[in-house]
PDB file of N, CA and C in Angstrom:
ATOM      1  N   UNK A   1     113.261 108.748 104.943  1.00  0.00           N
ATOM      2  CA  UNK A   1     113.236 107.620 104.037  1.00  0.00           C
ATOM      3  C   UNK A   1     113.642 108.123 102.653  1.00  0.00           C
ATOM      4  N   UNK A   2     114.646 107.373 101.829  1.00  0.00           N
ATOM      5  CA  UNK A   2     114.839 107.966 100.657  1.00  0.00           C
ATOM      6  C   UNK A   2     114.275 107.307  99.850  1.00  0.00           C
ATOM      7  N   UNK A   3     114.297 107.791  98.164  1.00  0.00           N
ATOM      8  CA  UNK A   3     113.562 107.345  97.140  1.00  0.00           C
ATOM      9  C   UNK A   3     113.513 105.614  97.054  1.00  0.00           C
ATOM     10  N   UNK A   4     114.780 105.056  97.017  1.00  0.00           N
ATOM     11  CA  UNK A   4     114.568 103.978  96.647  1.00  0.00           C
ATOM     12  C   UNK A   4     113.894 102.999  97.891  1.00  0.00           C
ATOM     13  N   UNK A   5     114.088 103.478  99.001  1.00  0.00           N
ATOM     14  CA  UNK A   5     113.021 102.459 100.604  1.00  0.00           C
ATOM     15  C   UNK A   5     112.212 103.022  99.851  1.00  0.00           C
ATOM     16  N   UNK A   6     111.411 103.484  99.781  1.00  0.00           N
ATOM     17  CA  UNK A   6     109.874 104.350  99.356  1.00  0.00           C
ATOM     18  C   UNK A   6     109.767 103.871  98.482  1.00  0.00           C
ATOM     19  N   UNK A   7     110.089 103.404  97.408  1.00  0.00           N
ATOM     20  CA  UNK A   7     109.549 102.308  96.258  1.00  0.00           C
ATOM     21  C   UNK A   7     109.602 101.032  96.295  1.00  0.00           C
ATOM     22  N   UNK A   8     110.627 100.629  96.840  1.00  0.00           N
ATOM     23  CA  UNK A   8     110.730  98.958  97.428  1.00  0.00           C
ATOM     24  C   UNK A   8     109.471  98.934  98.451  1.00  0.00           C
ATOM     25  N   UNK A   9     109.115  99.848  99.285  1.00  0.00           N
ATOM     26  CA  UNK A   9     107.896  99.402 100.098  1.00  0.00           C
ATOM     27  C   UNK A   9     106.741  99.631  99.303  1.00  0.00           C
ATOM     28  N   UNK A  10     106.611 100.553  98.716  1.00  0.00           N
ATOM     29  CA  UNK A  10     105.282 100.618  97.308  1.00  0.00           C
ATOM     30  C   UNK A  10     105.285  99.447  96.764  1.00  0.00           C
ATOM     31  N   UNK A  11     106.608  99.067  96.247  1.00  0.00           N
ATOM     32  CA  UNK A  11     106.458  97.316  95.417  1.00  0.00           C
ATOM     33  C   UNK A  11     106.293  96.540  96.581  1.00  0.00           C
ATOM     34  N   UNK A  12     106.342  96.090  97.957  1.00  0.00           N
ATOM     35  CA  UNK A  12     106.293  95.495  98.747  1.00  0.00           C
ATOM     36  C   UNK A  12     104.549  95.167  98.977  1.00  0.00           C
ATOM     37  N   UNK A  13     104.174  96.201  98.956  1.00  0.00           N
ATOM     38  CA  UNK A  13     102.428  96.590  99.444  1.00  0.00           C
ATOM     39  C   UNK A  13     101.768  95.991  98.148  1.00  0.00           C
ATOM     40  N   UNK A  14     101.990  96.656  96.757  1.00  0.00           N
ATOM     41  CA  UNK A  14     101.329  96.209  95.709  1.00  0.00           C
ATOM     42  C   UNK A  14     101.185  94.530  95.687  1.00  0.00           C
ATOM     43  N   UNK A  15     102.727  93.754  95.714  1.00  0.00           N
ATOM     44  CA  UNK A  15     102.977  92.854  95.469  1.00  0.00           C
ATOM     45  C   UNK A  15     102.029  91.827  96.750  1.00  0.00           C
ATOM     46  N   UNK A  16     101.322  92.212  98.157  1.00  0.00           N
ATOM     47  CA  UNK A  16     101.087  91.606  98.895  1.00  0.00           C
ATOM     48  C   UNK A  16      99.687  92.109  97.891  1.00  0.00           C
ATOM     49  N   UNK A  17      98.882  93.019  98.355  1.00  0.00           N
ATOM     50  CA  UNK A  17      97.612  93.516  97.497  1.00  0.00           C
ATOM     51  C   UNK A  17      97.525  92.184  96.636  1.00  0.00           C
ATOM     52  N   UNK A  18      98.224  92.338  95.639  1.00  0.00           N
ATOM     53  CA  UNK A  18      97.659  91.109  94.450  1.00  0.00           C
ATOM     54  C   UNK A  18      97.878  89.545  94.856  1.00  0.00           C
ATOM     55  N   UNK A  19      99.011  89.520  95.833  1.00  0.00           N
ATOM     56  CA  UNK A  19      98.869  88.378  96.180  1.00  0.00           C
ATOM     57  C   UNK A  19      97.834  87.681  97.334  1.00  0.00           C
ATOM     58  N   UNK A  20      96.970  88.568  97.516  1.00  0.00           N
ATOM     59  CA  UNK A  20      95.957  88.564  98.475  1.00  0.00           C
ATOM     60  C   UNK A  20      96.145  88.402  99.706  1.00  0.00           C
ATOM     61  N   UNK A  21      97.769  88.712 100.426  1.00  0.00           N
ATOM     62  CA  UNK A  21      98.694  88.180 101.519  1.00  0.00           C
ATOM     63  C   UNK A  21      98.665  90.032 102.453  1.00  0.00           C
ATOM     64  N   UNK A  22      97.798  90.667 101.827  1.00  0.00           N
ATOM     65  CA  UNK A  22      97.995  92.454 102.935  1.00  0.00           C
ATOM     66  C   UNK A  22      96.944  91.932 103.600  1.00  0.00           C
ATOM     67  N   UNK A  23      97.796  92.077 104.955  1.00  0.00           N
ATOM     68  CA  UNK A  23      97.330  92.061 106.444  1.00  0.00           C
ATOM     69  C   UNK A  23      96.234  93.323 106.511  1.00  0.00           C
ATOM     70  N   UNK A  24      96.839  93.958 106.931  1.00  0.00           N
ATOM     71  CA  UNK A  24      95.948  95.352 107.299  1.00  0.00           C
ATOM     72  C   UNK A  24      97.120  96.477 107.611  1.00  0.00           C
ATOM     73  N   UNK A  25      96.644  97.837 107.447  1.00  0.00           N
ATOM     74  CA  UNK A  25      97.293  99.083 107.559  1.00  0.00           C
ATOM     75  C   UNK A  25      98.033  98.991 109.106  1.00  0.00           C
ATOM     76  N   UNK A  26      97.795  98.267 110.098  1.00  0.00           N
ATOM     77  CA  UNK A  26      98.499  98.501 110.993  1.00  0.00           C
ATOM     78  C   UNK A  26      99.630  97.464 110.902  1.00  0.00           C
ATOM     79  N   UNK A  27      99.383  96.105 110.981  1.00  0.00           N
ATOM     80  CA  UNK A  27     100.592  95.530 110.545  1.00  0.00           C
ATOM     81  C   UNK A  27     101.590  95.735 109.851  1.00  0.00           C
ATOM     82  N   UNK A  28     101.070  96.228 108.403  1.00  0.00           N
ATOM     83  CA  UNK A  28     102.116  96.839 107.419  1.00  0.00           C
ATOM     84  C   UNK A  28     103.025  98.019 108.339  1.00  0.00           C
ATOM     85  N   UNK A  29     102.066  99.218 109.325  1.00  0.00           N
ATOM     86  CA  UNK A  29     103.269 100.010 109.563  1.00  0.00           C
ATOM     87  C   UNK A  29     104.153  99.749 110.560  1.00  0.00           C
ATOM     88  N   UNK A  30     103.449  98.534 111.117  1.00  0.00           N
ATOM     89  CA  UNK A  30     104.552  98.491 112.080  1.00  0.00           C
ATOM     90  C   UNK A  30     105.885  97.399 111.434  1.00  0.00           C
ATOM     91  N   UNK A  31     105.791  97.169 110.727  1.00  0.00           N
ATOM     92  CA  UNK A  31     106.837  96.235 109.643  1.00  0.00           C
ATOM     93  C   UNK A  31     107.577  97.647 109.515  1.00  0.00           C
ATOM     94  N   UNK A  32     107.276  98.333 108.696  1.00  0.00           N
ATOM     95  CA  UNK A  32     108.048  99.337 107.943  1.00  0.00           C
ATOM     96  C   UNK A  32     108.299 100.958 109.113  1.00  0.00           C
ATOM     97  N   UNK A  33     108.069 100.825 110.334  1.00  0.00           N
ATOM     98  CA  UNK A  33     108.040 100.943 111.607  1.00  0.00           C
ATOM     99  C   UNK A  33     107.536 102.531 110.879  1.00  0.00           C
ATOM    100  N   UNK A  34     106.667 103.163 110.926  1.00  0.00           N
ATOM    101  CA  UNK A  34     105.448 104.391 110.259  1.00  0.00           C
ATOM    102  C   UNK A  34     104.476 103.839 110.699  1.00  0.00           C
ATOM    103  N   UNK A  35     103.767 105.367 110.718  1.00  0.00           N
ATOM    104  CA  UNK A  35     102.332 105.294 110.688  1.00  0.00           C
ATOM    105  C   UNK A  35     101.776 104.960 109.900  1.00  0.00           C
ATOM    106  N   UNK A  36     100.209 104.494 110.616  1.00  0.00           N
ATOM    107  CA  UNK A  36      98.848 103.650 109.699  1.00  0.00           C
ATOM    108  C   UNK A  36      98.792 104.550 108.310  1.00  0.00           C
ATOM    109  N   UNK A  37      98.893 106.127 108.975  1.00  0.00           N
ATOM    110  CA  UNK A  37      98.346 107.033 108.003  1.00  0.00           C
ATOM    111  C   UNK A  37      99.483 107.609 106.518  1.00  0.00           C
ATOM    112  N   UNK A  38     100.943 107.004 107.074  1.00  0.00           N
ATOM    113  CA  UNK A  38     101.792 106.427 105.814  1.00  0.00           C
ATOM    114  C   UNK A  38     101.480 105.926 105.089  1.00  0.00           C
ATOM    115  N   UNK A  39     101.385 104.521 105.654  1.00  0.00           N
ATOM    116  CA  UNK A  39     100.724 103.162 104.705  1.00  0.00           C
ATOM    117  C   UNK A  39      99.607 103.758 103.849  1.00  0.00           C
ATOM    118  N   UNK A  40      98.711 104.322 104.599  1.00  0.00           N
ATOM    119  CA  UNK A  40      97.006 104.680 103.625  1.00  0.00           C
ATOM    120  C   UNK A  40      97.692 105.807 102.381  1.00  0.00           C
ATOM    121  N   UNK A  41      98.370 106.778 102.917  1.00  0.00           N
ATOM    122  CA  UNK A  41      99.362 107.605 101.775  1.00  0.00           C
ATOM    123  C   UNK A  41      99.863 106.818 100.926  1.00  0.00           C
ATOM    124  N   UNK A  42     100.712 105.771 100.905  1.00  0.00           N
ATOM    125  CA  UNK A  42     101.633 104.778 100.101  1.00  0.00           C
ATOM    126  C   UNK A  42     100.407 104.128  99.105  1.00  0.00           C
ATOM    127  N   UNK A  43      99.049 103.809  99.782  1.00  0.00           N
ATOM    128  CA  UNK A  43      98.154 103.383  98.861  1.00  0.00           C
ATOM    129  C   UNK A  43      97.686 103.974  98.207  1.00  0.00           C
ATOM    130  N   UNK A  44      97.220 105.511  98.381  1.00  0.00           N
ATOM    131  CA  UNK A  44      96.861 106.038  97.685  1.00  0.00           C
ATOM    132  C   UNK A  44      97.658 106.794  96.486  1.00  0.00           C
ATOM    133  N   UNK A  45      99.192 106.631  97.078  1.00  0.00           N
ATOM    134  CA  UNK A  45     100.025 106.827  95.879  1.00  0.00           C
ATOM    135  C   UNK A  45     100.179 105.557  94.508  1.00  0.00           C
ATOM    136  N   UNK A  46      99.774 104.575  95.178  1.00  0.00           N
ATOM    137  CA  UNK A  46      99.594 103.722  94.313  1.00  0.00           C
ATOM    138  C   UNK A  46      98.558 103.612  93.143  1.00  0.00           C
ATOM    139  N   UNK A  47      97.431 103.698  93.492  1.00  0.00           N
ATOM    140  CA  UNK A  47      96.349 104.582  93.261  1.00  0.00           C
ATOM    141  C   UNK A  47      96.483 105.592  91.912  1.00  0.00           C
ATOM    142  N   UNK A  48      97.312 106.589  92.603  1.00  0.00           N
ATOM    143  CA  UNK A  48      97.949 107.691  91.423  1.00  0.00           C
ATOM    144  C   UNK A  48      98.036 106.796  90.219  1.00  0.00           C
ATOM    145  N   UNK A  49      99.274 105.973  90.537  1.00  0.00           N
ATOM    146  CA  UNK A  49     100.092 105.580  89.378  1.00  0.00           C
ATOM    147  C   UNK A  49      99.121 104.738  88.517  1.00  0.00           C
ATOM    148  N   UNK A  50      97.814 104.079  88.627  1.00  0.00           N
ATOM    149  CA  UNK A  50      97.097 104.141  87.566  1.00  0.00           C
ATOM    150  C   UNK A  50      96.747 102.578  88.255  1.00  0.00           C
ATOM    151  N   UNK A  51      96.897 101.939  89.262  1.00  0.00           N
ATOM    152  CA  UNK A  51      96.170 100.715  90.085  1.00  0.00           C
ATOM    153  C   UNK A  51      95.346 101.007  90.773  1.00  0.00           C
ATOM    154  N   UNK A  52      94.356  99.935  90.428  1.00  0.00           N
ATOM    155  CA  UNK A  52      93.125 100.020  90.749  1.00  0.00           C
ATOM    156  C   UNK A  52      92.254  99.431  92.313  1.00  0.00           C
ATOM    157  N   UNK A  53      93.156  99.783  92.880  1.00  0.00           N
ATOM    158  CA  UNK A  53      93.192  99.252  94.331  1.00  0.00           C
ATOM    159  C   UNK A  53      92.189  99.688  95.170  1.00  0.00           C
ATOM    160  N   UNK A  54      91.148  98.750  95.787  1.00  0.00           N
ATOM    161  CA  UNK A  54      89.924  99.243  96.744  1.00  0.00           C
ATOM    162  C   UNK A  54      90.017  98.534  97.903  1.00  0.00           C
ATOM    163  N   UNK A  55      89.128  98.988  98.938  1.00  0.00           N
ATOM    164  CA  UNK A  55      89.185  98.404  99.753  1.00  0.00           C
ATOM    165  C   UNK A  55      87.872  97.536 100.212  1.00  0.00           C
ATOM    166  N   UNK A  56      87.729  96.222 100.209  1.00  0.00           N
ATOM    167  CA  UNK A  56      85.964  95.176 100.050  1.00  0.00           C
ATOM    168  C   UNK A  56      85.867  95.613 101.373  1.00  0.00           C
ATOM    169  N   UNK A  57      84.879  95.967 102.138  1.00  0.00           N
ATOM    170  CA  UNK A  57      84.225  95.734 103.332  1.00  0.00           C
ATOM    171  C   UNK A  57      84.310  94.829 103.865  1.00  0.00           C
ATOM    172  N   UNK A  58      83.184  93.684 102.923  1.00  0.00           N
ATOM    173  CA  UNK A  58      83.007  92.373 103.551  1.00  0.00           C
ATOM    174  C   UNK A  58      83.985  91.423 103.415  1.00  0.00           C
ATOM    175  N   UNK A  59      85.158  91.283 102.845  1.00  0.00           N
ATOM    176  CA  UNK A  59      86.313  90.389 102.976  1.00  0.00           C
ATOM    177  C   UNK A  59      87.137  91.392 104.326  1.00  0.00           C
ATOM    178  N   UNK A  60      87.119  92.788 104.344  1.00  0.00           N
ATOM    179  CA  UNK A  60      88.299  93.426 105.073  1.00  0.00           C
ATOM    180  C   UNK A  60      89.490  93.542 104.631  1.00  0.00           C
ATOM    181  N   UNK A  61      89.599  93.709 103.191  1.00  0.00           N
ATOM    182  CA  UNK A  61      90.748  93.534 103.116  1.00  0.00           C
ATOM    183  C   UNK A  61      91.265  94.220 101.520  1.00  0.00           C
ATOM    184  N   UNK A  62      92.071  95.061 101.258  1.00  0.00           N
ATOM    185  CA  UNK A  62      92.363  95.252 100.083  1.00  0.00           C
ATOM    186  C   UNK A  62      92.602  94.548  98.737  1.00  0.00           C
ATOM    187  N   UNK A  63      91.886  94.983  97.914  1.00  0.00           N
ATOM    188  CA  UNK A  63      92.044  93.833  96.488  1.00  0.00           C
ATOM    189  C   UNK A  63      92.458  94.756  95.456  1.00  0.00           C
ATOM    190  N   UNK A  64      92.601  94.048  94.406  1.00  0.00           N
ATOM    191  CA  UNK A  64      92.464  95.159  93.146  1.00  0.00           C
ATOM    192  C   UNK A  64      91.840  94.649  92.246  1.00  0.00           C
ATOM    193  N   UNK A  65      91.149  95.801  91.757  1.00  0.00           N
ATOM    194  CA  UNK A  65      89.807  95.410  91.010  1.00  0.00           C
ATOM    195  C   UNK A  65      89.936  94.559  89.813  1.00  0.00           C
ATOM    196  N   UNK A  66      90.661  95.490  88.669  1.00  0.00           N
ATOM    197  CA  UNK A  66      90.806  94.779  87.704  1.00  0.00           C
ATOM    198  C   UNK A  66      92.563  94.045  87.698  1.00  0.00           C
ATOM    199  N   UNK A  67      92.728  92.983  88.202  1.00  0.00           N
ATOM    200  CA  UNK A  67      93.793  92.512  88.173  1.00  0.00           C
ATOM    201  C   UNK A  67      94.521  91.885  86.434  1.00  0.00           C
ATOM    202  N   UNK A  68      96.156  92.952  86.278  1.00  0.00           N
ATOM    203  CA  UNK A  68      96.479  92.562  85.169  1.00  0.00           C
ATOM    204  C   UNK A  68      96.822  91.087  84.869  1.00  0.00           C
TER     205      UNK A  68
END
């Protein structure tokens, strides 16, 4: 995968995250045909970059905390 797939799917993931529309880690990889344990990498690279992304228990589902 080169740089620019690898950021279009980072903006792909973020952009579902806030729109409250992320399925779950397996759906996403099989879209972007990778592993679960990609996707959880891709989040936690997100993460890095300074978003505040968790995961609720009781909804199941990724949010972000403080939304800009």
């Amino acid at each position: 995968m080169d740089y620019r797939t690898y950021e279009q799917r980072l903006a792909y993931i973020l952009e579902q995250i806030r729109k409250n529309r992320f399925r779950s880690l397996e759906v996403t990889a099989d879209r972007f045909s990778c592993s679960v344990r990609t996707v959880k990498r891709m989040i936690a690279h997100l993460r890095d970059q300074g978003h505040e992304i968790t995961y609720d228990r009781l909804q199941k589902k990724y949010i972000i905390k403080n939304p800009e």
